[in-house]
PDB file of N, CA and C in Angstrom:
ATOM      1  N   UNK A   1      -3.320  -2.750   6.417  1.00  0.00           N
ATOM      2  CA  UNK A   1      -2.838  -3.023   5.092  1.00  0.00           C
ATOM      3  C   UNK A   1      -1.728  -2.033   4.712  1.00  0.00           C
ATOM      4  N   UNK A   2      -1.859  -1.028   4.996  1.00  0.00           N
ATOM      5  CA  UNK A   2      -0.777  -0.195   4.899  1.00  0.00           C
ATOM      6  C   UNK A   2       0.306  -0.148   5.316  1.00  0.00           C
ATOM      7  N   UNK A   3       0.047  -0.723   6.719  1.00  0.00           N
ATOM      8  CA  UNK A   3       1.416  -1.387   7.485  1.00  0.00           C
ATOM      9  C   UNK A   3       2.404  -2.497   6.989  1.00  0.00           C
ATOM     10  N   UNK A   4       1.369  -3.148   6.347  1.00  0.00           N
ATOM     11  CA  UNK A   4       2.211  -4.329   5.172  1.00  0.00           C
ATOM     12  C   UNK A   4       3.025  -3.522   4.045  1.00  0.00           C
ATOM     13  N   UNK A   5       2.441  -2.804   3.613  1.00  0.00           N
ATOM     14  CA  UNK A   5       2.574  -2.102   1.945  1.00  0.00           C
ATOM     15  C   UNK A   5       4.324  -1.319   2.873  1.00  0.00           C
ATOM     16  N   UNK A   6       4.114  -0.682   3.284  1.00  0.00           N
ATOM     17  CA  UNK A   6       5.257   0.040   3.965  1.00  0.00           C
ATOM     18  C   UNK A   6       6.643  -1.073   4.508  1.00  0.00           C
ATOM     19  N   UNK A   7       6.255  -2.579   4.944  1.00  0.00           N
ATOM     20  CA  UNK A   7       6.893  -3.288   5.370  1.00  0.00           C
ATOM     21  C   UNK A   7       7.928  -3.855   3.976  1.00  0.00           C
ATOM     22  N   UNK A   8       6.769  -4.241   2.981  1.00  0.00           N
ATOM     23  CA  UNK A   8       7.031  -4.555   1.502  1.00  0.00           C
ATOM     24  C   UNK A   8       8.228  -3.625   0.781  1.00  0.00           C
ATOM     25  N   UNK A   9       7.844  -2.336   1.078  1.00  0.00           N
ATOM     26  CA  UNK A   9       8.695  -1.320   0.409  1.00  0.00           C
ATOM     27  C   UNK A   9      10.341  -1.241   1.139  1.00  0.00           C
ATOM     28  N   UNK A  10      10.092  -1.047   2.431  1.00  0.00           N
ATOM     29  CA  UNK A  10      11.488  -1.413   2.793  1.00  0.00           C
ATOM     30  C   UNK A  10      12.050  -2.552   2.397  1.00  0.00           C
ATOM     31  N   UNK A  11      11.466  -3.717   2.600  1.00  0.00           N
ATOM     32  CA  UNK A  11      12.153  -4.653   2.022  1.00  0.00           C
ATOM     33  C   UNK A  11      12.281  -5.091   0.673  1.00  0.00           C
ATOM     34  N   UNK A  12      11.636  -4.041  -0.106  1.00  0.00           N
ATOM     35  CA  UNK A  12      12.072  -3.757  -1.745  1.00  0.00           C
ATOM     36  C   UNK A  12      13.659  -3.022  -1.798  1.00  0.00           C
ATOM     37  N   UNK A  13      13.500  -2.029  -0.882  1.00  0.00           N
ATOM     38  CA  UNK A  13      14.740  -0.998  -0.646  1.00  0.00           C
ATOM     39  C   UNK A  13      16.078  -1.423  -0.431  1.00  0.00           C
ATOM     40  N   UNK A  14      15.406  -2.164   0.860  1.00  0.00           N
ATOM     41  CA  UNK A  14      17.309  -3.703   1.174  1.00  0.00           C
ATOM     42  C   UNK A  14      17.736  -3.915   0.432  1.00  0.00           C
ATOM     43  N   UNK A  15      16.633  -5.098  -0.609  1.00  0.00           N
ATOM     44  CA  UNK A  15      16.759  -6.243  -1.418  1.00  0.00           C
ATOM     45  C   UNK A  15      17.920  -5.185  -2.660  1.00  0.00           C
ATOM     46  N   UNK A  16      17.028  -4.124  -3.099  1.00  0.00           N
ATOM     47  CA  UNK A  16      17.662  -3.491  -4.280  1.00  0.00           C
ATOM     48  C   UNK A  16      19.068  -2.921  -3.659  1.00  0.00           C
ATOM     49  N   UNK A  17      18.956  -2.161  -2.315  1.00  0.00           N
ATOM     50  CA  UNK A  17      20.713  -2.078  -2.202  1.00  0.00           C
ATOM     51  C   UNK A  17      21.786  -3.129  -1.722  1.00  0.00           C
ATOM     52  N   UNK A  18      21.133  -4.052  -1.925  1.00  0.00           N
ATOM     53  CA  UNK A  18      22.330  -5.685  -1.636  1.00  0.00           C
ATOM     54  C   UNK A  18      22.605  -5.986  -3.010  1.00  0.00           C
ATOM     55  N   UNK A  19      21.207  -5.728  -4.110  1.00  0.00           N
ATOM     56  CA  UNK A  19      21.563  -6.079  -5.379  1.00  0.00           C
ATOM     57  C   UNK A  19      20.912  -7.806  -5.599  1.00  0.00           C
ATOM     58  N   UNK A  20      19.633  -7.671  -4.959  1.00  0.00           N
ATOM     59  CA  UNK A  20      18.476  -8.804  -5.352  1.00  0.00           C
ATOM     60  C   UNK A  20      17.776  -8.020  -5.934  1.00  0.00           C
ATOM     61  N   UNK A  21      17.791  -8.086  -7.402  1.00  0.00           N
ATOM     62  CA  UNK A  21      16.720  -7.434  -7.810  1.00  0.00           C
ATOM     63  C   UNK A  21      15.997  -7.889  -7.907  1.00  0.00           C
ATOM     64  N   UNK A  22      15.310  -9.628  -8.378  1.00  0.00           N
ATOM     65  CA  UNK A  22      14.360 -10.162  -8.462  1.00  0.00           C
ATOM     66  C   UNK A  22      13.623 -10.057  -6.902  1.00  0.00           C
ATOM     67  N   UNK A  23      14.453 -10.031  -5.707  1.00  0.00           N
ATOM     68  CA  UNK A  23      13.474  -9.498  -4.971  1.00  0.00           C
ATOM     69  C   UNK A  23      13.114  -8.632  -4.561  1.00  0.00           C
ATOM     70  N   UNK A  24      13.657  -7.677  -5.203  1.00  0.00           N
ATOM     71  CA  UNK A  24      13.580  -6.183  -4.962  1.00  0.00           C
ATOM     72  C   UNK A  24      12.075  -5.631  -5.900  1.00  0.00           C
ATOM     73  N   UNK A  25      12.384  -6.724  -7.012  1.00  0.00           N
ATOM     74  CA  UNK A  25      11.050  -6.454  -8.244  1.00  0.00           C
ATOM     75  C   UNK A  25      10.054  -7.005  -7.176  1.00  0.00           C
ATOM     76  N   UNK A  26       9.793  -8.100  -6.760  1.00  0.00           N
ATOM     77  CA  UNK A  26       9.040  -8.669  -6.401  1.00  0.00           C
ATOM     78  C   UNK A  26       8.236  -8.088  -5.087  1.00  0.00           C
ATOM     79  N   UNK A  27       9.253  -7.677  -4.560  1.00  0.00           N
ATOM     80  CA  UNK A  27       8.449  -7.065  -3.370  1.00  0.00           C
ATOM     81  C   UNK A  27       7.927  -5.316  -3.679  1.00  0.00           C
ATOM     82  N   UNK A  28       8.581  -4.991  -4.399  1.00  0.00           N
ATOM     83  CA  UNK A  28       7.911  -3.618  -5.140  1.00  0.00           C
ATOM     84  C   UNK A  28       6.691  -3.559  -5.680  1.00  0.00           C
ATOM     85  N   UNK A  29       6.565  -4.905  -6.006  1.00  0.00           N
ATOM     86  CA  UNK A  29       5.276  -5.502  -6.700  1.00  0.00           C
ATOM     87  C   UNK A  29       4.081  -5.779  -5.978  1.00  0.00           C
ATOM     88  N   UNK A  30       4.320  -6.116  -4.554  1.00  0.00           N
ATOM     89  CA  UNK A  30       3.008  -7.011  -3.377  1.00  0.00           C
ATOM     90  C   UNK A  30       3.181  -4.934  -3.141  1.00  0.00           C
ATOM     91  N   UNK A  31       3.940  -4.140  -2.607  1.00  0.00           N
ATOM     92  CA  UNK A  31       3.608  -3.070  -1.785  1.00  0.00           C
ATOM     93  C   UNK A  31       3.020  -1.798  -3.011  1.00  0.00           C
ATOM     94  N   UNK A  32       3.112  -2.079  -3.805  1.00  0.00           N
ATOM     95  CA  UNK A  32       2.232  -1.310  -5.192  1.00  0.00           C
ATOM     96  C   UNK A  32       0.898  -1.421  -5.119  1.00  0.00           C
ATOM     97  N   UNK A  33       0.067  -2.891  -5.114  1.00  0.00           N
ATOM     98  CA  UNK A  33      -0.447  -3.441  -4.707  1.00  0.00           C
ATOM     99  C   UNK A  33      -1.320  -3.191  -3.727  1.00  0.00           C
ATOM    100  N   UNK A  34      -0.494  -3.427  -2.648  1.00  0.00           N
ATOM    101  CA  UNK A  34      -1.234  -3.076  -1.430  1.00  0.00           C
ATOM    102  C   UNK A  34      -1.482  -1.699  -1.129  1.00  0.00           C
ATOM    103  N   UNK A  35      -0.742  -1.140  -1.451  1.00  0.00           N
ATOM    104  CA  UNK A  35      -0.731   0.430  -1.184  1.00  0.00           C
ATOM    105  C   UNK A  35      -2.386   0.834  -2.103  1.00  0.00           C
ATOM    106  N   UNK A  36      -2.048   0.776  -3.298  1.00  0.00           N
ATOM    107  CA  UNK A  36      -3.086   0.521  -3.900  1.00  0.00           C
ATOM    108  C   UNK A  36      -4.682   0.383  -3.353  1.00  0.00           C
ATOM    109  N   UNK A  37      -4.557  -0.965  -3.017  1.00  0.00           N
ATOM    110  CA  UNK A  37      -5.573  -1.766  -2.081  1.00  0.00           C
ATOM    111  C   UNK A  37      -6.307  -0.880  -0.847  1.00  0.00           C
ATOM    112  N   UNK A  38      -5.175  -0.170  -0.011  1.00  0.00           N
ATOM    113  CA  UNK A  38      -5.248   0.278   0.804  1.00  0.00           C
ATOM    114  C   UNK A  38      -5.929   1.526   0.245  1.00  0.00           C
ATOM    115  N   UNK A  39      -5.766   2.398  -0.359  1.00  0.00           N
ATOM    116  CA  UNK A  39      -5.712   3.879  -1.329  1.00  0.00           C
ATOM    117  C   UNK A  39      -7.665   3.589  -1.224  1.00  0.00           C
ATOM    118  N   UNK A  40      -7.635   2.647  -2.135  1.00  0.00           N
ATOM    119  CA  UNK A  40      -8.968   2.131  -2.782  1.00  0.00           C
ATOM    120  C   UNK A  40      -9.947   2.511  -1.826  1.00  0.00           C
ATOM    121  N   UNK A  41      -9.512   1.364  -0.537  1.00  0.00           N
ATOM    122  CA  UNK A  41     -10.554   1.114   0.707  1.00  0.00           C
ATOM    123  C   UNK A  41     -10.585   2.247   1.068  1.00  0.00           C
ATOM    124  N   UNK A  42      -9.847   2.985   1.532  1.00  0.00           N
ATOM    125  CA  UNK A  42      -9.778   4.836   1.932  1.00  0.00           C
ATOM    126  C   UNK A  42     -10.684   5.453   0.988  1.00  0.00           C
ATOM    127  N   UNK A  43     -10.753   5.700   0.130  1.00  0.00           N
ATOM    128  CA  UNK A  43     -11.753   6.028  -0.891  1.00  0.00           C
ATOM    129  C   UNK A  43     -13.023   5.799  -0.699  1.00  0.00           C
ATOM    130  N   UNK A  44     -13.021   4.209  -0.984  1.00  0.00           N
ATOM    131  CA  UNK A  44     -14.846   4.176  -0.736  1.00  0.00           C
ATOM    132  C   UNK A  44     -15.469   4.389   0.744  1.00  0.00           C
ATOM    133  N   UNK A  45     -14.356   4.546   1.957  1.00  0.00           N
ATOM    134  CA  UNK A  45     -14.629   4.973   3.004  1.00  0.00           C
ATOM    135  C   UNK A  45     -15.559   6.119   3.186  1.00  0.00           C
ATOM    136  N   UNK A  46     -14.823   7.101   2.487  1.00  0.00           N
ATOM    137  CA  UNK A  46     -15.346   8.388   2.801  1.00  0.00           C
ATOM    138  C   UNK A  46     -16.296   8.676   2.222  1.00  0.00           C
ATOM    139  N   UNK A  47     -16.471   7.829   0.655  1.00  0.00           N
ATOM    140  CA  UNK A  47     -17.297   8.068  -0.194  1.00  0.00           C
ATOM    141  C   UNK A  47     -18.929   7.348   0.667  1.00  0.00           C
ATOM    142  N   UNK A  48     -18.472   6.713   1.697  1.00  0.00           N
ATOM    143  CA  UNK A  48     -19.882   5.731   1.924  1.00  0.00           C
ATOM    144  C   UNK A  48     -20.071   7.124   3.270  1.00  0.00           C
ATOM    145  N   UNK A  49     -18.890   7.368   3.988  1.00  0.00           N
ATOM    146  CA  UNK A  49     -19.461   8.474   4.629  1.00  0.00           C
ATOM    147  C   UNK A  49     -20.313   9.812   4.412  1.00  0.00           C
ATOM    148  N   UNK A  50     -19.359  10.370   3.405  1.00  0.00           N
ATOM    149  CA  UNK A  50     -20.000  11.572   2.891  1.00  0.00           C
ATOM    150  C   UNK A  50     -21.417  11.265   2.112  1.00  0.00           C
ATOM    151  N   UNK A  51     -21.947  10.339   1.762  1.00  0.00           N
ATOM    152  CA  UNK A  51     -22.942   9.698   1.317  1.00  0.00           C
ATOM    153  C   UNK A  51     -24.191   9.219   2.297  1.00  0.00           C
ATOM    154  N   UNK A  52     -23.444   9.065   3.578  1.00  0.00           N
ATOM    155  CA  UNK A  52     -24.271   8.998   4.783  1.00  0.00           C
ATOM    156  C   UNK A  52     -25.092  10.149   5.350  1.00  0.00           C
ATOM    157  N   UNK A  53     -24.350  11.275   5.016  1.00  0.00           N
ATOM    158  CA  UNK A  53     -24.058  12.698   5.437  1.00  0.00           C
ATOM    159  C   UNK A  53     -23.583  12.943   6.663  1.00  0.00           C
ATOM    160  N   UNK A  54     -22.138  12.286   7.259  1.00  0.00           N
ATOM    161  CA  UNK A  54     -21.797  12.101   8.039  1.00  0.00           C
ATOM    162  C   UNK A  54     -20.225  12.205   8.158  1.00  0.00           C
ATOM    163  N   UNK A  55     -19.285  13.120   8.246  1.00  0.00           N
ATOM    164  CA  UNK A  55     -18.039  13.016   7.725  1.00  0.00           C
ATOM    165  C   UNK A  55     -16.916  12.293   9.010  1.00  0.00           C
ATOM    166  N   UNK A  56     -16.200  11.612   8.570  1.00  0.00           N
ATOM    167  CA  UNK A  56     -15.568  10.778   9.879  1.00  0.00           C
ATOM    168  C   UNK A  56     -14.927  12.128  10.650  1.00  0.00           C
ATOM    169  N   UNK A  57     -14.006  12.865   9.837  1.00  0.00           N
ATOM    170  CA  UNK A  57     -13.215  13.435  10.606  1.00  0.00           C
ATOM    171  C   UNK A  57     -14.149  14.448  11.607  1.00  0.00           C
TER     172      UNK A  57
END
């Protein structure tokens, strides 16, 4: 998911230096999102680990 979110952002980056901003908004918008998404799942990861009493790293 992160690999998307990162894919999204560059192609927010293009879009805005060609001067698409609607797709520059738009794709700023799915990799916010996902990044997000991604952030989240990382979170309750560790939280279900350290809760295990078991730390990944």
């Amino acid at each position: 998911m992160l690999k998307w979110a990162l894919i999204f952002l560059v192609v927010s980056l293009v879009a805005g230096a060609l001067g698409f901003t609607g797709v520059a908004s738009g794709a700023k918008t799915v990799a916010k999102v996902l990044f997000g998404l991604f952030l989240l799942g990382f979170v309750i990861l560790i939280l279900i680990a350290w809760g295990a009493g078991e730390l990944i790293f």
